[in-house]
N, C-alpha and C. Protein backbone atom coordinates (compact mmCIF):
# COMPACT_ATOMS: atom_id res chain seq x y z
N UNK A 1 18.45 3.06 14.00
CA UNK A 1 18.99 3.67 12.80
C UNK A 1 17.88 3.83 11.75
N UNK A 2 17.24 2.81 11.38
CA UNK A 2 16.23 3.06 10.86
C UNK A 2 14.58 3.89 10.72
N UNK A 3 14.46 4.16 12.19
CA UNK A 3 13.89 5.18 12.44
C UNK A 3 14.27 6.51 12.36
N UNK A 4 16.00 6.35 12.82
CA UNK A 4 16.58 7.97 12.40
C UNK A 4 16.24 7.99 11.09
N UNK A 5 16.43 7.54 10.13
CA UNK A 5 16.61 7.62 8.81
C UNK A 5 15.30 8.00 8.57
N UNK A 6 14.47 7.20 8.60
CA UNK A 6 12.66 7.46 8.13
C UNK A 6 12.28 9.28 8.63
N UNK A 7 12.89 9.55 10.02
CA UNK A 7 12.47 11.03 10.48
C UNK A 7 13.34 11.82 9.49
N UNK A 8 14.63 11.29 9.29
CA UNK A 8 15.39 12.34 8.57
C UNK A 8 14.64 12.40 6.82
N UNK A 9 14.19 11.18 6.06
CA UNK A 9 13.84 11.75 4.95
C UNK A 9 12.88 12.58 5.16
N UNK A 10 11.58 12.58 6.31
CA UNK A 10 10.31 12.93 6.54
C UNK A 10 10.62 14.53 6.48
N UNK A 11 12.19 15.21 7.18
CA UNK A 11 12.54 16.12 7.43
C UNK A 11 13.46 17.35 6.38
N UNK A 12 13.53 16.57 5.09
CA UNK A 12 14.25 16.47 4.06
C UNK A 12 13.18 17.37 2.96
N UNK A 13 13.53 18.84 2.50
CA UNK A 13 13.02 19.34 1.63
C UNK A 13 12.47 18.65 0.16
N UNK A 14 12.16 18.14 0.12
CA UNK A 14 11.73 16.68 -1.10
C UNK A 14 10.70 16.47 -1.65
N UNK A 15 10.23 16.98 -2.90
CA UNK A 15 8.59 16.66 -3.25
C UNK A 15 8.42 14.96 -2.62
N UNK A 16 7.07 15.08 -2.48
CA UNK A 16 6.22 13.76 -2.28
C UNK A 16 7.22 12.46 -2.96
N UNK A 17 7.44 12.47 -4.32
CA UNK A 17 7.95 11.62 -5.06
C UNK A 17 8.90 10.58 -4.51
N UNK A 18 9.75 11.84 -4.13
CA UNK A 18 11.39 11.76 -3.90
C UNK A 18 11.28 10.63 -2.34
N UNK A 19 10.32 11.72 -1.71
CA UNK A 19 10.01 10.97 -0.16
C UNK A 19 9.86 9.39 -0.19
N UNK A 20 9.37 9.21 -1.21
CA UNK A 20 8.53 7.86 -1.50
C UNK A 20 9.78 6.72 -1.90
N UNK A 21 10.34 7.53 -2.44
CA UNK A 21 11.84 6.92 -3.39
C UNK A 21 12.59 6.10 -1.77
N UNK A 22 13.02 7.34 -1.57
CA UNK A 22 13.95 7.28 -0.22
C UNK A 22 13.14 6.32 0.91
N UNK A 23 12.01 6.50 1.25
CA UNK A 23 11.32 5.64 2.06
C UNK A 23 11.36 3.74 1.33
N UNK A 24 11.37 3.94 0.07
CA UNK A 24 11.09 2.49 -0.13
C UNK A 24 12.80 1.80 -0.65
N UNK A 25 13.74 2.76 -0.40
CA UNK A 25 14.74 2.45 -0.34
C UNK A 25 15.10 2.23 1.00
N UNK A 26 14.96 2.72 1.93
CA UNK A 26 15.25 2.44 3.44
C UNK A 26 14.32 0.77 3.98
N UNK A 27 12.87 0.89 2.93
CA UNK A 27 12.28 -0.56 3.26
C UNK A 27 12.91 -1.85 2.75
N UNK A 28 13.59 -1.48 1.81
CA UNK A 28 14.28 -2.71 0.66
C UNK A 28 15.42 -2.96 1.62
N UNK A 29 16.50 -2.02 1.84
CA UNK A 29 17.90 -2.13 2.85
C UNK A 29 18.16 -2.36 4.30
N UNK A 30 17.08 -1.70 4.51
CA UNK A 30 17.27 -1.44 6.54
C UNK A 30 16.13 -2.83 6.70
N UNK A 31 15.97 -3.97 5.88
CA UNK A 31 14.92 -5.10 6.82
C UNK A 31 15.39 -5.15 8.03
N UNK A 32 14.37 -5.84 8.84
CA UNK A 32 14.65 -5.87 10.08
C UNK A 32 14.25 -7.27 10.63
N UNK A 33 15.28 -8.07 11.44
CA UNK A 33 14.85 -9.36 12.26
C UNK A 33 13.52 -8.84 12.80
N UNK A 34 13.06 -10.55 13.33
CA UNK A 34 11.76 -10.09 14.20
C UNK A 34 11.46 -8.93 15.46
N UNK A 35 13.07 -9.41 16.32
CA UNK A 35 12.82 -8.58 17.63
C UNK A 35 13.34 -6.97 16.95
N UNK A 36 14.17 -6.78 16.23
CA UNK A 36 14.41 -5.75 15.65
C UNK A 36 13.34 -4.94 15.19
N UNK A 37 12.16 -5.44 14.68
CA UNK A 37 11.20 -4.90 13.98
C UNK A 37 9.91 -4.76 15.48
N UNK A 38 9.95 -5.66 16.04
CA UNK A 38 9.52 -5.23 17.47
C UNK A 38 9.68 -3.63 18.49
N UNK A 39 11.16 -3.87 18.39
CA UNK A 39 11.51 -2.57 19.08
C UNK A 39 11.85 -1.57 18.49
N UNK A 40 11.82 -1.95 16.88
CA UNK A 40 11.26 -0.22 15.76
C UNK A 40 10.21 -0.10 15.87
N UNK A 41 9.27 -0.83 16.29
CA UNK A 41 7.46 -0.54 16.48
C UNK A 41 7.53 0.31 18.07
N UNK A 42 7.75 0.07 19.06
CA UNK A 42 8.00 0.42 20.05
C UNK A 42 8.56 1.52 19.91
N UNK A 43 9.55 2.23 19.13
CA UNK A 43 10.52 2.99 19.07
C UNK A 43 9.39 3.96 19.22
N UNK A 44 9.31 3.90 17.60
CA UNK A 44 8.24 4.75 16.67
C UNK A 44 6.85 5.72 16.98
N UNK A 45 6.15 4.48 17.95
CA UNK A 45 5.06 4.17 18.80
C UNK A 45 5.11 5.13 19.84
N UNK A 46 6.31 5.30 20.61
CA UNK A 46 6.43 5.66 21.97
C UNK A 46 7.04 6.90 22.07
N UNK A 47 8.05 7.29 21.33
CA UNK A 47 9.08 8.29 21.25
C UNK A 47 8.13 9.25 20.44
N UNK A 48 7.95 10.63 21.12
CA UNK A 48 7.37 11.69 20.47
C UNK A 48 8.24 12.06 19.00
N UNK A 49 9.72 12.10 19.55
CA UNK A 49 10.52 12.41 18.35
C UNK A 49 9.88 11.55 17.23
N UNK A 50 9.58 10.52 17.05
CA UNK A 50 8.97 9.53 15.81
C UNK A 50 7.85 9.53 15.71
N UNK A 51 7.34 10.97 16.02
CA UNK A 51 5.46 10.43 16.02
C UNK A 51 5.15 10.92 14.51
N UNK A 52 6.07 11.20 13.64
CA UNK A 52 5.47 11.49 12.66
C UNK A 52 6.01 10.07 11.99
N UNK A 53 7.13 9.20 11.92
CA UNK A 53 7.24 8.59 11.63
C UNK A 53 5.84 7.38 11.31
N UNK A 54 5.66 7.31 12.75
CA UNK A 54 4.53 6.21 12.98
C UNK A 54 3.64 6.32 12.18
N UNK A 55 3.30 7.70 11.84
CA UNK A 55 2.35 7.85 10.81
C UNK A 55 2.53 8.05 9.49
N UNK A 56 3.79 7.97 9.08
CA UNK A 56 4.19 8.11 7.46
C UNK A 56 4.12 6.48 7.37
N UNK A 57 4.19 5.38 8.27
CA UNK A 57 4.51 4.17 8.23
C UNK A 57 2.88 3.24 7.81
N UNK A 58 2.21 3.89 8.96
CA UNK A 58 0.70 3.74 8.79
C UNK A 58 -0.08 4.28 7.53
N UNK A 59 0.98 5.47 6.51
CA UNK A 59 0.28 5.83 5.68
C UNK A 59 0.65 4.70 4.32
N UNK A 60 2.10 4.44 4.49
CA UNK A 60 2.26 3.66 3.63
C UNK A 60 2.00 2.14 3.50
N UNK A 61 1.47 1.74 4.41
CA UNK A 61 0.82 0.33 5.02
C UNK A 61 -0.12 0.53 4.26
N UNK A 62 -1.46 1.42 4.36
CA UNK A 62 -2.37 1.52 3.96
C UNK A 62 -2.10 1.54 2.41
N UNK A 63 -1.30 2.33 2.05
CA UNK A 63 -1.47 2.59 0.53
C UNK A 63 -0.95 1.17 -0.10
N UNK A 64 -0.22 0.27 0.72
CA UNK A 64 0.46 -1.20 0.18
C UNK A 64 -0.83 -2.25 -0.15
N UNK A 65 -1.80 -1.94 1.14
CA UNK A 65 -2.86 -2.95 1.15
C UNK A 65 -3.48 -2.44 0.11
N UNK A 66 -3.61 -1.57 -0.29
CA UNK A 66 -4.42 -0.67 -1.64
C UNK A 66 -3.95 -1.49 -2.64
N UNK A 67 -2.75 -1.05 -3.04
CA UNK A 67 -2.24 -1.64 -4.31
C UNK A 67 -2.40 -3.25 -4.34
N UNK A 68 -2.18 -3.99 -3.36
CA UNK A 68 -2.12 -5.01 -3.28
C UNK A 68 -4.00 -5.67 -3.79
N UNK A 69 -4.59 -5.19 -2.92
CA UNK A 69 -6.01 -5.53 -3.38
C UNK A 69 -6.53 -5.35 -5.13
N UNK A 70 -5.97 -4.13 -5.63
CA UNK A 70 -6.03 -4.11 -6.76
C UNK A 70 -5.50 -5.16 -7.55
N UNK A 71 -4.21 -5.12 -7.27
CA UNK A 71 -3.29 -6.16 -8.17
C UNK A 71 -3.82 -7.61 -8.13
N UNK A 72 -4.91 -8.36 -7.01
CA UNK A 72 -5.66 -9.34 -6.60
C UNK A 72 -6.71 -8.92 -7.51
N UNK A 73 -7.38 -8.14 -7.65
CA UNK A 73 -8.53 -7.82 -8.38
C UNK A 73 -8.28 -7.90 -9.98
N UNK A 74 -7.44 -7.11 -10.65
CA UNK A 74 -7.17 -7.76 -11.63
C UNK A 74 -6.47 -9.17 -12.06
N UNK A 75 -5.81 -9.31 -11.05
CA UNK A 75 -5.44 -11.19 -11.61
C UNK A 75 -6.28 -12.31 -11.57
N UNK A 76 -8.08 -11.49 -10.25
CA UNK A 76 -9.40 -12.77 -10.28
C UNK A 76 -9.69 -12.08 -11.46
N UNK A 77 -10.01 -11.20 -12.32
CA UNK A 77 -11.11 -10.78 -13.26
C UNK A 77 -10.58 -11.50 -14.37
N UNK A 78 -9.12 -11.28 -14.83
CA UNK A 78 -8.60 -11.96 -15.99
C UNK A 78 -8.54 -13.20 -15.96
N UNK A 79 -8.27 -14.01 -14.63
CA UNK A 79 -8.41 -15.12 -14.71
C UNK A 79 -10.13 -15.80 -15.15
N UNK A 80 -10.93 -15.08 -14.42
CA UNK A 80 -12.00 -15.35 -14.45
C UNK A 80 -12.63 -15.12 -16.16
N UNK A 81 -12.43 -13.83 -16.80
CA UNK A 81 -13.18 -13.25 -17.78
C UNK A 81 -12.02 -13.29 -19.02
N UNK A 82 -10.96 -13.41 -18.86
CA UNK A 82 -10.26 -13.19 -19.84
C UNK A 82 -8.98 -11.59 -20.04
N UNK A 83 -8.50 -11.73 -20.83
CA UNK A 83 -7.81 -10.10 -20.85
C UNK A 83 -8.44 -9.23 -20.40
N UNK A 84 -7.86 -8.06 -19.95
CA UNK A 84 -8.57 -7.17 -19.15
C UNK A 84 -8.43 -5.79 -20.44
N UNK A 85 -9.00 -5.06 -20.25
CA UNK A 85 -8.79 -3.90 -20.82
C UNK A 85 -7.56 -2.87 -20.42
N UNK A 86 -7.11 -2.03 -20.90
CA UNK A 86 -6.31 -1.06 -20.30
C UNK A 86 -7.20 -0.07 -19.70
N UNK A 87 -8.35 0.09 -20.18
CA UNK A 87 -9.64 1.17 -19.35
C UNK A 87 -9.84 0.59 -17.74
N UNK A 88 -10.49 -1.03 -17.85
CA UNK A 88 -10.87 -1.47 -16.99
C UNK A 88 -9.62 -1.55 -15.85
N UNK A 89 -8.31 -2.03 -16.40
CA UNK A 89 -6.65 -2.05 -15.40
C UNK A 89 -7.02 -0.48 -14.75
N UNK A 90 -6.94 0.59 -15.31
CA UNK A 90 -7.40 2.11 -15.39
C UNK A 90 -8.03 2.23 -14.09
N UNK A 91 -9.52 1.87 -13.97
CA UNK A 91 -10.57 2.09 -13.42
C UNK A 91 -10.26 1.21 -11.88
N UNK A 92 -9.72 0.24 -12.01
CA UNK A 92 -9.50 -0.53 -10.76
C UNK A 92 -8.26 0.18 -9.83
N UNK A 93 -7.43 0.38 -10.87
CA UNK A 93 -6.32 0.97 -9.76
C UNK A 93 -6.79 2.70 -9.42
N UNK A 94 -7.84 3.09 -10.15
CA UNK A 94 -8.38 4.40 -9.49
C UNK A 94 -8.58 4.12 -8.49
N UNK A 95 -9.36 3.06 -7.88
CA UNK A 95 -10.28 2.63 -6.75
C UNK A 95 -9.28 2.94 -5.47
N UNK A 96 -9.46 3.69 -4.70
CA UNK A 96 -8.94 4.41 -3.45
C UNK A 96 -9.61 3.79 -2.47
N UNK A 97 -10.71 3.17 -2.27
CA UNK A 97 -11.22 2.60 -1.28
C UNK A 97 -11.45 1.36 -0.74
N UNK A 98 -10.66 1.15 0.36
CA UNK A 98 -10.26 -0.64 0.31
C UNK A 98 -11.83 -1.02 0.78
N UNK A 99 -12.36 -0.66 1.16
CA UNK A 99 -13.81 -1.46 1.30
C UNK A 99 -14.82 -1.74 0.14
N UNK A 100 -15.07 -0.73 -1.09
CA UNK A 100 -14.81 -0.65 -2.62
C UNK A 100 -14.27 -2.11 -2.80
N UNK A 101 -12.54 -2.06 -2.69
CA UNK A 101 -12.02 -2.91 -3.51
C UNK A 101 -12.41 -4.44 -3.04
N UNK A 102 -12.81 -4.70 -1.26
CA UNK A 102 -13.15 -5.61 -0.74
C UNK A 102 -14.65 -5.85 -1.36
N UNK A 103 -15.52 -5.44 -1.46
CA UNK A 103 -16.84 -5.57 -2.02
C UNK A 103 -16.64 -6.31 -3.48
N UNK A 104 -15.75 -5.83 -4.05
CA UNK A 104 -15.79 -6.33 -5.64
C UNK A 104 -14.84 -7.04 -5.63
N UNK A 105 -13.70 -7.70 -4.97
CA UNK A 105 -13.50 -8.85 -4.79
C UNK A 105 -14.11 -10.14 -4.22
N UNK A 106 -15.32 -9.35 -3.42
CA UNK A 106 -16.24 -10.86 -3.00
C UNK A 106 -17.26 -10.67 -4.27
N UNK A 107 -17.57 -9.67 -4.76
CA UNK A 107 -18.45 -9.65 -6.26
C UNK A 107 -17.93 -10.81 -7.31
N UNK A 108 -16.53 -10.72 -7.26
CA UNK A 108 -15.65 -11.30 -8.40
C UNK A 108 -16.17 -12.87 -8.34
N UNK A 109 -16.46 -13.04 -7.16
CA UNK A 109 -17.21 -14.76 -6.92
C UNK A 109 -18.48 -14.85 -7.71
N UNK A 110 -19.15 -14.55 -7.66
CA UNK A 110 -20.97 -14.77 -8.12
C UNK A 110 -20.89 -14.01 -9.84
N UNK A 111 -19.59 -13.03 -10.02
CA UNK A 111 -20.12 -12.55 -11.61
C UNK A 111 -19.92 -13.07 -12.54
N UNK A 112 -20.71 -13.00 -13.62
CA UNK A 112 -20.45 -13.86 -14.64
C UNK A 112 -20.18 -13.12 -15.83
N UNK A 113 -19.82 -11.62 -15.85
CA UNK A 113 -19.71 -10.55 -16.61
C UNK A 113 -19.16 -9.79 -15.87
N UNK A 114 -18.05 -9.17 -16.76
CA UNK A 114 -17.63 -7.91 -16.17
C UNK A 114 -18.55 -6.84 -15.82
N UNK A 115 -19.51 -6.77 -16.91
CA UNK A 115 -20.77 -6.01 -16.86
C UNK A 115 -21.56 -5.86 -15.57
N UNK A 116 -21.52 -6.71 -14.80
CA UNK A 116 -22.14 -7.06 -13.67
C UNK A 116 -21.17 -6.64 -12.57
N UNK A 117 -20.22 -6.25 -12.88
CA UNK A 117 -19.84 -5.67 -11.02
C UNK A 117 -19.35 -4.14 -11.42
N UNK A 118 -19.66 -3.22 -10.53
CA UNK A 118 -20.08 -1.88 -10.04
C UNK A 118 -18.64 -1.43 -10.04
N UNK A 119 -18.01 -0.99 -11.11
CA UNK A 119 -16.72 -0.31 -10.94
C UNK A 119 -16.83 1.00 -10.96
């Protein structure tokens, strides 16, 4: 069911936005037990009908670990340096590149200034 659903918003005339809405409403409602979430990977994975799925899933994985690294990045800097700026909050969640954001989270160890790491 949950895979129907994910192909059907994917299939759904819907700016980007809307897609996003509906997708993270189907993630909040449709959880899934372990073996359940097993054989939606399998589903997804295997069934041509879901091959776009697999990859709206993989896109939003990626964009989670994104945000997530950011949201880590500003809670070491403030902890570390103090309030953050609204420029600097700005400039970090620009950062699109998780290897970027991995670099300046191992930076966040050795700096002793904001000044000092490469945003």
């Amino acid at each position: 069911m949950k895979a129907d659903f994910l192909r059907w918003i994917l299939a759904c005339p819907v700016d980007p936005a809307r897609q996003s809405l509906l997708v993270a409403f189907v993630e909040t409602y449709l959880r899934l037990a372990e073996p359940e979430q097993a054989e939606f990977q399998q589903i997804v994975r295997s069934d041509r009908e879901y091959e776009m799925v697999d990859q709206m899933i993989t896109t939003y994985e990626k964009k989670g670990k994104q945000e997530g690294k950011q949201e880590v990045l500003i809670l070491l800097l403030a902890k570390k340096f103090g309030k953050l700026s609204p420029a600097v909050r700005r400039r970090i969640r620009q950062i699109e590149s998780t290897e970027k954001l991995d670099s300046l989270l191992l930076a966040v160890l050795d700096a002793r200034s904001l000044d000092e790491l490469p945003f």
